[in-house]
N, C-alpha and C. Protein backbone atom coordinates (compact mmCIF):
# COMPACT_ATOMS: atom_id res chain seq x y z
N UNK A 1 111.37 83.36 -47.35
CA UNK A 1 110.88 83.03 -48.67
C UNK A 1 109.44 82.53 -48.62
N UNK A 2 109.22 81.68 -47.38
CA UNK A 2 107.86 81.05 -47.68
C UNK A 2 107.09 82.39 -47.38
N UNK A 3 107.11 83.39 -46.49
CA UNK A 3 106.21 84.37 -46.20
C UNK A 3 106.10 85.22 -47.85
N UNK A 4 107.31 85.22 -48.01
CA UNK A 4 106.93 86.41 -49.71
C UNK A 4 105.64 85.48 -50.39
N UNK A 5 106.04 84.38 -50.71
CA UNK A 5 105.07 83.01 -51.70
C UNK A 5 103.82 83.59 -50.80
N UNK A 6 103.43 83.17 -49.77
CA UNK A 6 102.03 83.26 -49.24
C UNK A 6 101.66 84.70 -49.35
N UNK A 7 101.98 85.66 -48.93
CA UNK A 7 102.05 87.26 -49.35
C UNK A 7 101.53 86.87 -50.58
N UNK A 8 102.11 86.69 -52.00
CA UNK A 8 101.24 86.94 -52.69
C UNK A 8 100.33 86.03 -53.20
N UNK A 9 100.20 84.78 -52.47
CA UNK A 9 98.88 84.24 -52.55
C UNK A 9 97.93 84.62 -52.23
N UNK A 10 97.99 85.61 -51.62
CA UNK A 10 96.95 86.58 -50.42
C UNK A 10 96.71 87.60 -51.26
N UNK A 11 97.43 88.37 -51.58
CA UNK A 11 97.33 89.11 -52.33
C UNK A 11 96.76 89.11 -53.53
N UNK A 12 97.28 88.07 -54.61
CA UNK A 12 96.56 87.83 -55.59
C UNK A 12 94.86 87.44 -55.39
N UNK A 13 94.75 86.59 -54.40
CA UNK A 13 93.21 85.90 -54.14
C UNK A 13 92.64 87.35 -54.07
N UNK A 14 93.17 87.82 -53.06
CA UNK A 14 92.33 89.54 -52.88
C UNK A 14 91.92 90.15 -53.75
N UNK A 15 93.06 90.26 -54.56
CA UNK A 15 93.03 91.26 -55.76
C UNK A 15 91.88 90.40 -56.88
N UNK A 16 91.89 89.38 -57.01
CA UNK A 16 90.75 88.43 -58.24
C UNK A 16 89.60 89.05 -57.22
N UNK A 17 89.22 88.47 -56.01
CA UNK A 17 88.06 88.70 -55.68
C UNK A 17 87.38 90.30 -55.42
N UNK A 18 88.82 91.17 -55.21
CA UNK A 18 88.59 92.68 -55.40
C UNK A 18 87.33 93.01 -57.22
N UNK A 19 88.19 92.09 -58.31
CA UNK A 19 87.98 92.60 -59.41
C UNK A 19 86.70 92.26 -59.93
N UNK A 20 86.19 91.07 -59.37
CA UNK A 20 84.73 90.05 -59.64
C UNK A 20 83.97 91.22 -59.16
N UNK A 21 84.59 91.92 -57.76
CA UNK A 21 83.27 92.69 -57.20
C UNK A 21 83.26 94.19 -57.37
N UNK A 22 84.17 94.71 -58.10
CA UNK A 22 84.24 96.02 -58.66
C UNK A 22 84.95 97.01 -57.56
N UNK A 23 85.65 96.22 -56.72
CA UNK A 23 86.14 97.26 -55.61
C UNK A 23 87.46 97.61 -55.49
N UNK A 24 87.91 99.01 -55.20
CA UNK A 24 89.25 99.15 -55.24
C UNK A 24 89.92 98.74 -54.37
N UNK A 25 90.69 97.93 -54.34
CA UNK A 25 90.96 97.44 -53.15
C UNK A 25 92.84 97.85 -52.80
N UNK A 26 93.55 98.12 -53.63
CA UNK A 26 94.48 99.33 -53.92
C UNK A 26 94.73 100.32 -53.12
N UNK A 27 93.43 100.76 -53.16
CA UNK A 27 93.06 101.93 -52.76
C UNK A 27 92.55 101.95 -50.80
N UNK A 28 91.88 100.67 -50.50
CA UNK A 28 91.58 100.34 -49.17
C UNK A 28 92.07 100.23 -48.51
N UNK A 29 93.22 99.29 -49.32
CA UNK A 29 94.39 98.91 -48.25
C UNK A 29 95.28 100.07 -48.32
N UNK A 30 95.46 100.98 -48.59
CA UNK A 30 96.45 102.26 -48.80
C UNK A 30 96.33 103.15 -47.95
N UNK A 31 95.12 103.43 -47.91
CA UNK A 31 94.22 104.10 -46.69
C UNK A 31 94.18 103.39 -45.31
N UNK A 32 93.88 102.03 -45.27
CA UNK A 32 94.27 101.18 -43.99
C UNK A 32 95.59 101.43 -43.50
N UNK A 33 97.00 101.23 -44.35
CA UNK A 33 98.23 101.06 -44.04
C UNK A 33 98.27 102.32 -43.79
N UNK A 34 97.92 103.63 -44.24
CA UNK A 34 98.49 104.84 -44.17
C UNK A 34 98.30 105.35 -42.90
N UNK A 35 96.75 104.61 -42.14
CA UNK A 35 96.13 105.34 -40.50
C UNK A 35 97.17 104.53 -39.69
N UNK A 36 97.65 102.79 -39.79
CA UNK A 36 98.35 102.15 -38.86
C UNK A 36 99.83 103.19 -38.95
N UNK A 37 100.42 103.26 -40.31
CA UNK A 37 101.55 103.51 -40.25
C UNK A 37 101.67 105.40 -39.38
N UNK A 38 100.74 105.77 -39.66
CA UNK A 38 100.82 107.12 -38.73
C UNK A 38 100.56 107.38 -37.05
N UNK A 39 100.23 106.37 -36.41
CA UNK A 39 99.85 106.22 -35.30
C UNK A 39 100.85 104.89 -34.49
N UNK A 40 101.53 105.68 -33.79
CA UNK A 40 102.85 104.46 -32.97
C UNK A 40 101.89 103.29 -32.25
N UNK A 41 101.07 104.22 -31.68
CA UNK A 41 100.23 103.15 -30.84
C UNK A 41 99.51 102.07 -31.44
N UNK A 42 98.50 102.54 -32.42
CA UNK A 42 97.85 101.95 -33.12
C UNK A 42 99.14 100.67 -34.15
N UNK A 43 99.82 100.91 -34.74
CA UNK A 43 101.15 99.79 -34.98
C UNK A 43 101.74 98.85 -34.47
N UNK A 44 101.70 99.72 -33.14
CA UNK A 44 101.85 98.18 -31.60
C UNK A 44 101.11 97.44 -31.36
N UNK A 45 99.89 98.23 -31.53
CA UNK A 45 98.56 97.32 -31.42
C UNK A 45 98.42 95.62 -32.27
N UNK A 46 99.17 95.98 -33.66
CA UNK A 46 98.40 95.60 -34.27
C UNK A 46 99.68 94.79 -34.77
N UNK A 47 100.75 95.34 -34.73
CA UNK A 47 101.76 94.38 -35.09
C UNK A 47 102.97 93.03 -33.85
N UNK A 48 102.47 93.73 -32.57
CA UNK A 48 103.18 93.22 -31.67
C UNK A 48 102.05 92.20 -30.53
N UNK A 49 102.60 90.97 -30.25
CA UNK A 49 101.59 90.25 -29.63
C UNK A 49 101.47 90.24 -28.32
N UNK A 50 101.56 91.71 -27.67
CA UNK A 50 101.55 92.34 -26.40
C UNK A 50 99.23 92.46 -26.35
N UNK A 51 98.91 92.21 -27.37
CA UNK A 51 97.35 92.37 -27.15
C UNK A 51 96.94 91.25 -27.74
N UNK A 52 95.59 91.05 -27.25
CA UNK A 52 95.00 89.55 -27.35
C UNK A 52 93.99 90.17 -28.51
N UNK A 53 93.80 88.96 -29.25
CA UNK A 53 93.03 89.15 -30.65
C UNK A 53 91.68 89.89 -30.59
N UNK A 54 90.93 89.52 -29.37
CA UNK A 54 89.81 90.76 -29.27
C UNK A 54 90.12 91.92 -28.95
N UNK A 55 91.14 92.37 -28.33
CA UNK A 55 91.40 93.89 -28.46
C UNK A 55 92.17 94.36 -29.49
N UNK A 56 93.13 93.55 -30.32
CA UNK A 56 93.05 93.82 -31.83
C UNK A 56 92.26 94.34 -32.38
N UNK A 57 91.24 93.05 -32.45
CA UNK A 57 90.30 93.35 -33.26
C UNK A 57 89.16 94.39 -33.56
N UNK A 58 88.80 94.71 -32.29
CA UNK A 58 87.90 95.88 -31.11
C UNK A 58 88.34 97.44 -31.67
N UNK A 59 89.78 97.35 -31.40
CA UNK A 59 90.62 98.88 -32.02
C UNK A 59 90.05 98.93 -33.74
N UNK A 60 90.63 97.53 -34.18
CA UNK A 60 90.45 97.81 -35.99
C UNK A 60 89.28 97.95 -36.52
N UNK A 61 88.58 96.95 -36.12
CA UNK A 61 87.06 97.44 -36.24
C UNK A 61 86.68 98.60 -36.01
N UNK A 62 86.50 99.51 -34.97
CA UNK A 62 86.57 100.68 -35.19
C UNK A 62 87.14 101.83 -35.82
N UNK A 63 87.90 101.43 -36.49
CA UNK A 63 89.23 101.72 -37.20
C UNK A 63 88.74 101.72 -39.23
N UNK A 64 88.52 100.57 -39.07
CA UNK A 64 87.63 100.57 -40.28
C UNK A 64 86.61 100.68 -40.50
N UNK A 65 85.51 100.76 -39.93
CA UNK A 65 84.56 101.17 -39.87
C UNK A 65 84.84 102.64 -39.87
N UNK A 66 85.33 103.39 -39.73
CA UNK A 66 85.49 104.71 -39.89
C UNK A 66 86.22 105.01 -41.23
N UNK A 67 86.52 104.01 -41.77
CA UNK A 67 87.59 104.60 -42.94
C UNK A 67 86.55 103.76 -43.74
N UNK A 68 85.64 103.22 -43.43
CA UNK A 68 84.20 102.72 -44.30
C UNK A 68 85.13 101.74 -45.36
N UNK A 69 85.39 100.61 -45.06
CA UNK A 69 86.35 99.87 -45.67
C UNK A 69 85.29 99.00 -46.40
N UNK A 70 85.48 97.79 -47.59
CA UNK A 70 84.52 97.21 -47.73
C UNK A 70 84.91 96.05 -46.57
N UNK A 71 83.56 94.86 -46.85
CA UNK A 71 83.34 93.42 -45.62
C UNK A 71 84.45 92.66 -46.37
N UNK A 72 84.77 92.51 -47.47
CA UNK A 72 86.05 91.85 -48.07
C UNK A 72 87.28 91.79 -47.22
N UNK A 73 87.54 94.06 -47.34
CA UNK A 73 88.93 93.60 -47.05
C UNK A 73 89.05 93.71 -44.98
N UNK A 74 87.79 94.05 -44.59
CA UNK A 74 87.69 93.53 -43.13
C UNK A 74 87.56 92.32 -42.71
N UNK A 75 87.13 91.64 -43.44
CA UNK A 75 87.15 90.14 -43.47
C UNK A 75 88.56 89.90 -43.73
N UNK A 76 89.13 90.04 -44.23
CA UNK A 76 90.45 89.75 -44.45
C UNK A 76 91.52 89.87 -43.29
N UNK A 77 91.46 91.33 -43.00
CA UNK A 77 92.06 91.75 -42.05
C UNK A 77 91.65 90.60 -40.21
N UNK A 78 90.34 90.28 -40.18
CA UNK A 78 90.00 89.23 -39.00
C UNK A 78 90.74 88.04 -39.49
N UNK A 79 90.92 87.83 -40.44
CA UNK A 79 91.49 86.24 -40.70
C UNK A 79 92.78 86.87 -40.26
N UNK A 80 93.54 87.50 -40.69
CA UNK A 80 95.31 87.75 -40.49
C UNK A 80 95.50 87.34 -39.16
N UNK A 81 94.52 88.82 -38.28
CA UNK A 81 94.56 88.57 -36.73
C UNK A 81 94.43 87.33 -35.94
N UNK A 82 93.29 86.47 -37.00
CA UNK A 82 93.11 85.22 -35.58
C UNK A 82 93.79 84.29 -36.44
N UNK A 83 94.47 83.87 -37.18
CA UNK A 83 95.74 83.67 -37.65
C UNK A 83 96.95 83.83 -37.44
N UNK A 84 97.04 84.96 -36.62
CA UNK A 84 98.24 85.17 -36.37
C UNK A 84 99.15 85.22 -36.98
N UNK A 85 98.84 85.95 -38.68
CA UNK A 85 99.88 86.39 -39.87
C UNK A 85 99.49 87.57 -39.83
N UNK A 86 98.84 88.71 -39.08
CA UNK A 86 98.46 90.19 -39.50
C UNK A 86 100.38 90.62 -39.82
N UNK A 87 101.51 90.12 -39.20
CA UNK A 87 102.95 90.78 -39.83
C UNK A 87 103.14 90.35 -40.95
N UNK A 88 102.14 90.05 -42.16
CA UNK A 88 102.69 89.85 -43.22
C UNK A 88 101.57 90.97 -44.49
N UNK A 89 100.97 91.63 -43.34
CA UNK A 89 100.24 92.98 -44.14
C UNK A 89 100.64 93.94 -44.75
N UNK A 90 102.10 94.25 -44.38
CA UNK A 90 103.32 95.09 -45.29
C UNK A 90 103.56 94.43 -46.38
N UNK A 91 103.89 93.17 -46.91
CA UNK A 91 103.93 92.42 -48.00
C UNK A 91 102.79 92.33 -48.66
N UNK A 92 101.85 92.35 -48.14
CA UNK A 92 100.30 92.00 -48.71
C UNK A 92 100.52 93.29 -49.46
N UNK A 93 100.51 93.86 -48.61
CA UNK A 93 99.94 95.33 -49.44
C UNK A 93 101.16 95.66 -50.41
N UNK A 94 102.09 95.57 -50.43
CA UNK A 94 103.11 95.79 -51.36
C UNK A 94 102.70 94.91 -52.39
N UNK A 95 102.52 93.51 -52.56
CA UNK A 95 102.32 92.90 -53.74
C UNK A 95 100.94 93.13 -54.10
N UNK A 96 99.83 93.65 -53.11
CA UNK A 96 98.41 94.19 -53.67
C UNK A 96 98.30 95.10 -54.96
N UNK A 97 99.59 96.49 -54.28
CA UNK A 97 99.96 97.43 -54.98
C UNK A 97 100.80 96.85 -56.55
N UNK A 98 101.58 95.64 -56.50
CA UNK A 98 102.20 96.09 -57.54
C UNK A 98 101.71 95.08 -58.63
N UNK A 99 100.24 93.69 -58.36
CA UNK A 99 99.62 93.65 -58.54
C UNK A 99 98.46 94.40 -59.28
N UNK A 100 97.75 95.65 -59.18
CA UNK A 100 97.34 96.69 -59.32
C UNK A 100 97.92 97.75 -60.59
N UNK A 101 99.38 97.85 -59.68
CA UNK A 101 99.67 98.36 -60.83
C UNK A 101 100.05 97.96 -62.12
N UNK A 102 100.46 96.59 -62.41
CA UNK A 102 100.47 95.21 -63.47
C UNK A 102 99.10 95.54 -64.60
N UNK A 103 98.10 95.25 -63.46
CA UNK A 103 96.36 95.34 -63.92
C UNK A 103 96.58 97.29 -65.33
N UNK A 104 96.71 97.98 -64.43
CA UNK A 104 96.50 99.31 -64.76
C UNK A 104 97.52 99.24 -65.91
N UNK A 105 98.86 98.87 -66.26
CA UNK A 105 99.31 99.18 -67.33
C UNK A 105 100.39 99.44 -66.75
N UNK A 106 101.04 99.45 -65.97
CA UNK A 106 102.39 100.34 -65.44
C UNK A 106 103.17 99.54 -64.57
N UNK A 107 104.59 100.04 -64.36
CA UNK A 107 105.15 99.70 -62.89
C UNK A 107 105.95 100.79 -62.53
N UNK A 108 105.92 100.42 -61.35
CA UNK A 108 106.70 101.70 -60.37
C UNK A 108 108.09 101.32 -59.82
N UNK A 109 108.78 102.72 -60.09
CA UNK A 109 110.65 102.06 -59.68
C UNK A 109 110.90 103.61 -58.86
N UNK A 110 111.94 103.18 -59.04
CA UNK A 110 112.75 104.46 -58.22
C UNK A 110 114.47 104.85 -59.07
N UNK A 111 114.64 105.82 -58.60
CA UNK A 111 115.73 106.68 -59.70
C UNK A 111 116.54 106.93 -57.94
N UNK A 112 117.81 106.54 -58.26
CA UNK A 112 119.02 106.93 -57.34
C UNK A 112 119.45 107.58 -57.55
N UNK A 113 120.30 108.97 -57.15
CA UNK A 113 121.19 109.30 -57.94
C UNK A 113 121.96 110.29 -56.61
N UNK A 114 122.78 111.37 -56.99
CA UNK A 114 123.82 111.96 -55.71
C UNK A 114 122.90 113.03 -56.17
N UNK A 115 122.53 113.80 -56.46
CA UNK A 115 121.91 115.45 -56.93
C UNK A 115 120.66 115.29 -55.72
N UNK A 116 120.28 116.73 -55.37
CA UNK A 116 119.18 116.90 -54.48
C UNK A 116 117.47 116.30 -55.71
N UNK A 117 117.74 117.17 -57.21
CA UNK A 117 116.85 116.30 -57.65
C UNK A 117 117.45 115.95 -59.12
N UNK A 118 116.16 115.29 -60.08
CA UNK A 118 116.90 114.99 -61.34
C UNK A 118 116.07 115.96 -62.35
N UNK A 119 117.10 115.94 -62.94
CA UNK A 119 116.66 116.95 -64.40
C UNK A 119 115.45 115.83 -65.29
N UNK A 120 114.05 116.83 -65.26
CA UNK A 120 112.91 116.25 -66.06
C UNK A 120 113.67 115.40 -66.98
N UNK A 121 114.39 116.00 -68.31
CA UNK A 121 114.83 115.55 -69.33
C UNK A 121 115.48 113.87 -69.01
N UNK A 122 116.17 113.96 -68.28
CA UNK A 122 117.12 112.99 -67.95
C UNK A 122 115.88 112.03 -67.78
N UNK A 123 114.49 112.64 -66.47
CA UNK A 123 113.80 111.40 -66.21
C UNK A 123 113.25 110.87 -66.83
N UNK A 124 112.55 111.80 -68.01
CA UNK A 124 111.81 111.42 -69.64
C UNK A 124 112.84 110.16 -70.33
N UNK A 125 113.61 110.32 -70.21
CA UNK A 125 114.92 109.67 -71.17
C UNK A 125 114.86 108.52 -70.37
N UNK A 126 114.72 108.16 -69.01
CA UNK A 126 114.94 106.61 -68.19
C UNK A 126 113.64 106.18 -68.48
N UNK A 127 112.37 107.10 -68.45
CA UNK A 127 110.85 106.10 -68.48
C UNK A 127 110.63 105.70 -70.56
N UNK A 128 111.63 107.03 -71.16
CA UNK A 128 111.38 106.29 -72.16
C UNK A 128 112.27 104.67 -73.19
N UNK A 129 113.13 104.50 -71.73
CA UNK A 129 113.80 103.57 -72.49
C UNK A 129 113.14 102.36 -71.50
N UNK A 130 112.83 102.36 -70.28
CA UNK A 130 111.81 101.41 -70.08
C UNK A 130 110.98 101.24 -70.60
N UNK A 131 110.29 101.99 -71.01
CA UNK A 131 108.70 102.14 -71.98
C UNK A 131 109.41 100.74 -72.90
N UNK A 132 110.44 100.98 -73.80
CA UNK A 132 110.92 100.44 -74.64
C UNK A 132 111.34 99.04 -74.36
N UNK A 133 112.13 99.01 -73.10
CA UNK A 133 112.53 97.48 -72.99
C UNK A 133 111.35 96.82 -71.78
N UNK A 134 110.45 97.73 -71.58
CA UNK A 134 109.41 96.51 -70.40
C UNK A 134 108.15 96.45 -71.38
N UNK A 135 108.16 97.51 -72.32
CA UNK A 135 106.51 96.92 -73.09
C UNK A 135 105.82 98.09 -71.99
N UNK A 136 105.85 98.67 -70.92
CA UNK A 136 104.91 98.92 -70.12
C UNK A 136 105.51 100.71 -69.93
N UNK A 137 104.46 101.81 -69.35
CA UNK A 137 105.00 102.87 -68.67
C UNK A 137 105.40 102.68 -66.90
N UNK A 138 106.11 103.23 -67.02
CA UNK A 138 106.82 103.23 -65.56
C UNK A 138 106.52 104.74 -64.59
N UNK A 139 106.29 104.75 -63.22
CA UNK A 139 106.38 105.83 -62.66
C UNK A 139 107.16 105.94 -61.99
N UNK A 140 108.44 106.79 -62.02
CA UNK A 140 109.61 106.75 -61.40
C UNK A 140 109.57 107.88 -60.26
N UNK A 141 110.09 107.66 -59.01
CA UNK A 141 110.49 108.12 -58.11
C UNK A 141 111.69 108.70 -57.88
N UNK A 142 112.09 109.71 -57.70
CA UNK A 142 113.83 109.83 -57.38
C UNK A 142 114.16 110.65 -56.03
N UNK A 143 115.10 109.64 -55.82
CA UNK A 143 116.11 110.24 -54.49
C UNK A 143 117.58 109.96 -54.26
N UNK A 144 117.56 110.74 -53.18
CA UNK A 144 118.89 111.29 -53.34
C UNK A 144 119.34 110.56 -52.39
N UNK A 145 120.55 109.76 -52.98
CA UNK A 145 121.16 108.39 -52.35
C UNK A 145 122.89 108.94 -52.18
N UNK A 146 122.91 108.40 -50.69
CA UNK A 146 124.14 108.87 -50.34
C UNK A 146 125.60 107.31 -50.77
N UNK A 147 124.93 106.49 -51.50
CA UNK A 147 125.78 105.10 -51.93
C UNK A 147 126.24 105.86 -53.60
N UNK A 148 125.40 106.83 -53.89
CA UNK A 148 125.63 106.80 -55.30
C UNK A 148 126.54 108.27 -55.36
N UNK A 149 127.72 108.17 -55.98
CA UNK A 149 128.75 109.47 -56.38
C UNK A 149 128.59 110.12 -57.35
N UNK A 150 127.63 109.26 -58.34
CA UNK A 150 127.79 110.22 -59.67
C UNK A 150 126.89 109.23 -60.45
N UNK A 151 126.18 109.69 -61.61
CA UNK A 151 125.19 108.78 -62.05
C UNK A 151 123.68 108.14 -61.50
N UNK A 152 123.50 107.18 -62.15
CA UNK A 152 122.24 106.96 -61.53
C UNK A 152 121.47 105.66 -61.53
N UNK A 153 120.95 105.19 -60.84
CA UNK A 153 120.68 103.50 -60.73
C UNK A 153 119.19 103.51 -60.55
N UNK A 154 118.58 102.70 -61.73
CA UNK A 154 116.91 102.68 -61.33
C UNK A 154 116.83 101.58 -61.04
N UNK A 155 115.81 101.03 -60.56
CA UNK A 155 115.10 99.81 -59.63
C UNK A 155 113.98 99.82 -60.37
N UNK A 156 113.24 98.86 -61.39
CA UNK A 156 111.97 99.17 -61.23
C UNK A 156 111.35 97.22 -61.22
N UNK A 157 110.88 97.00 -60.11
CA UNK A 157 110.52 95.63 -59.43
C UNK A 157 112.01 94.55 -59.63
N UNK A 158 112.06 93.82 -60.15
CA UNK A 158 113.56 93.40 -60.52
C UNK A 158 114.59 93.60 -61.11
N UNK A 159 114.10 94.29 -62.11
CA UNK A 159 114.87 94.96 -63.11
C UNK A 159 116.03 96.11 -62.29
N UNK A 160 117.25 95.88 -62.66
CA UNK A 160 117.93 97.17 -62.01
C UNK A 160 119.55 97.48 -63.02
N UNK A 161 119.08 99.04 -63.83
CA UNK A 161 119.91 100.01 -64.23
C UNK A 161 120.58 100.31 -63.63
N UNK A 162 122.90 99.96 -63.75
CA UNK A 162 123.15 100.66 -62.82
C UNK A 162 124.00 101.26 -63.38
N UNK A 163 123.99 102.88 -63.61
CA UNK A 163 124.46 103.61 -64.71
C UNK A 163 125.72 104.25 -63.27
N UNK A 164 125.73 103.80 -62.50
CA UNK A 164 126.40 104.98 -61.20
C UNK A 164 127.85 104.58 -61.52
N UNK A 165 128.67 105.85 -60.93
CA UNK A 165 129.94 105.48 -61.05
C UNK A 165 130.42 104.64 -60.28
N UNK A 166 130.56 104.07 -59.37
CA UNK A 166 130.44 102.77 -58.28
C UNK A 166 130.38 101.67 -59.02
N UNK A 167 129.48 101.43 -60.39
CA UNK A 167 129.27 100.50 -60.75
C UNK A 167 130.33 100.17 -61.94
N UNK A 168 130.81 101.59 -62.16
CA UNK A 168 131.37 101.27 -63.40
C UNK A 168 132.81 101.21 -62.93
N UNK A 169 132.88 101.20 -61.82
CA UNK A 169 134.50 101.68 -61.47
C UNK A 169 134.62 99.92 -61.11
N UNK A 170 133.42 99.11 -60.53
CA UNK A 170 133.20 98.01 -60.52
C UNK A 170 133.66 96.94 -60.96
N UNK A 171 133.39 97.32 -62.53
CA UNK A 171 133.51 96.97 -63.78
C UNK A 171 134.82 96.62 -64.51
N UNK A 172 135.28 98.07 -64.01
CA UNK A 172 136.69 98.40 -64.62
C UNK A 172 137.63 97.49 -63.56
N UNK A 173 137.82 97.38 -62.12
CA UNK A 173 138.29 96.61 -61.26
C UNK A 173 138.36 94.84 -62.09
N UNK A 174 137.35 94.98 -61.88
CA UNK A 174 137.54 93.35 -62.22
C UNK A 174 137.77 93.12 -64.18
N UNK A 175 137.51 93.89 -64.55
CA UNK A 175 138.11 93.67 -65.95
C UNK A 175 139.95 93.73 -65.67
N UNK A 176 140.10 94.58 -65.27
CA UNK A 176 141.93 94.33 -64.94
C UNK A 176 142.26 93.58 -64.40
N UNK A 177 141.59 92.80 -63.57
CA UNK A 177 141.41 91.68 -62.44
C UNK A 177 141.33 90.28 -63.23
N UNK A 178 140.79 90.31 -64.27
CA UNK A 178 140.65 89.12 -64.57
C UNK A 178 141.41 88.72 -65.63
N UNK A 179 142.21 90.06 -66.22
CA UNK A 179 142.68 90.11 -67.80
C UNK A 179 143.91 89.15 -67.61
């Protein structure tokens, strides 16, 4: 719990000082996470304390400097390292992102369901009843979840729809259960 709280203390500070200076920073860190998360080595590097903070640092620096990052969020990234919180950069960047997307007008969820995909119609029909009960547009994701038999369960940040048959059979259990 205390790591989520600081995550987005970090995050938020980022994101204010991202906005004072006109920089996407969304977008930086997306591109940062996307080179660590594709490279095994580079992940070990950077998440496991098998390397000492100057060769951390030595790899990333070069690392960003190639992905032409701004001095913000490299500055940032040296504090994690000689801190010894760079494992809380998956959270950072998750609450950066949904942060961001707050700013922009939107939030992002995900659609469960048993089908390989979902019928447009159906997905129009879930973003337009969020539209309705969050005030906000939503960009929904869907996949194909092997927990769900029939129906469909959205997630979007806390909020969670659970239209699946699992849930309703749930339902029905403990209503006889309790009658």
């Amino acid at each position: 719990m205390k790591e989520q709280i600081t995550s987005k203390a970090y995050a938020q500070a980022l994101v204010d000082l991202s906005l004072e200076l006109k920089l996407d920073l969304a977008e930086e860190m997306t591109r940062l996470t996307e080179v660590i998360n594709k490279s095994n080595d580079l992940e070990t590097l950077v998440f496991l304390d098998v390397f000492t903070t100057e060769e951390k640092l030595s790899v990333l620096d070069t690392v960003m400097s190639s992905l032409k990052l701004s001095q913000i969020t490299t500055n940032f990234i040296h504090f994690l390292i000689q801190e010894k919180r760079i494992n809380l950069l998956p959270m950072i960047f998750k609450n950066i992102i949904v942060i961001d997307d707050h700013n922009k007008g939107f939030l992002r969820g995900t659609i469960e369901g048993s089908e390989d995909n979902i019928s447009p119609d159906v997905k129009e029909k879930l973003k337009s009843y969020l539209q309705k009960k969050l005030g906000r547009d939503s960009i929904l994701e869907y996949t194909k979840s092997a927990t769900v038999s029939a129906g469909y369960r959205v997630t979007v940040e806390d909020l969670q729809l659970d239209a699946s048959l699992e849930n309703q059979l749930e339902k029905f259990k403990e209503s006889v259960l309790n009658s």
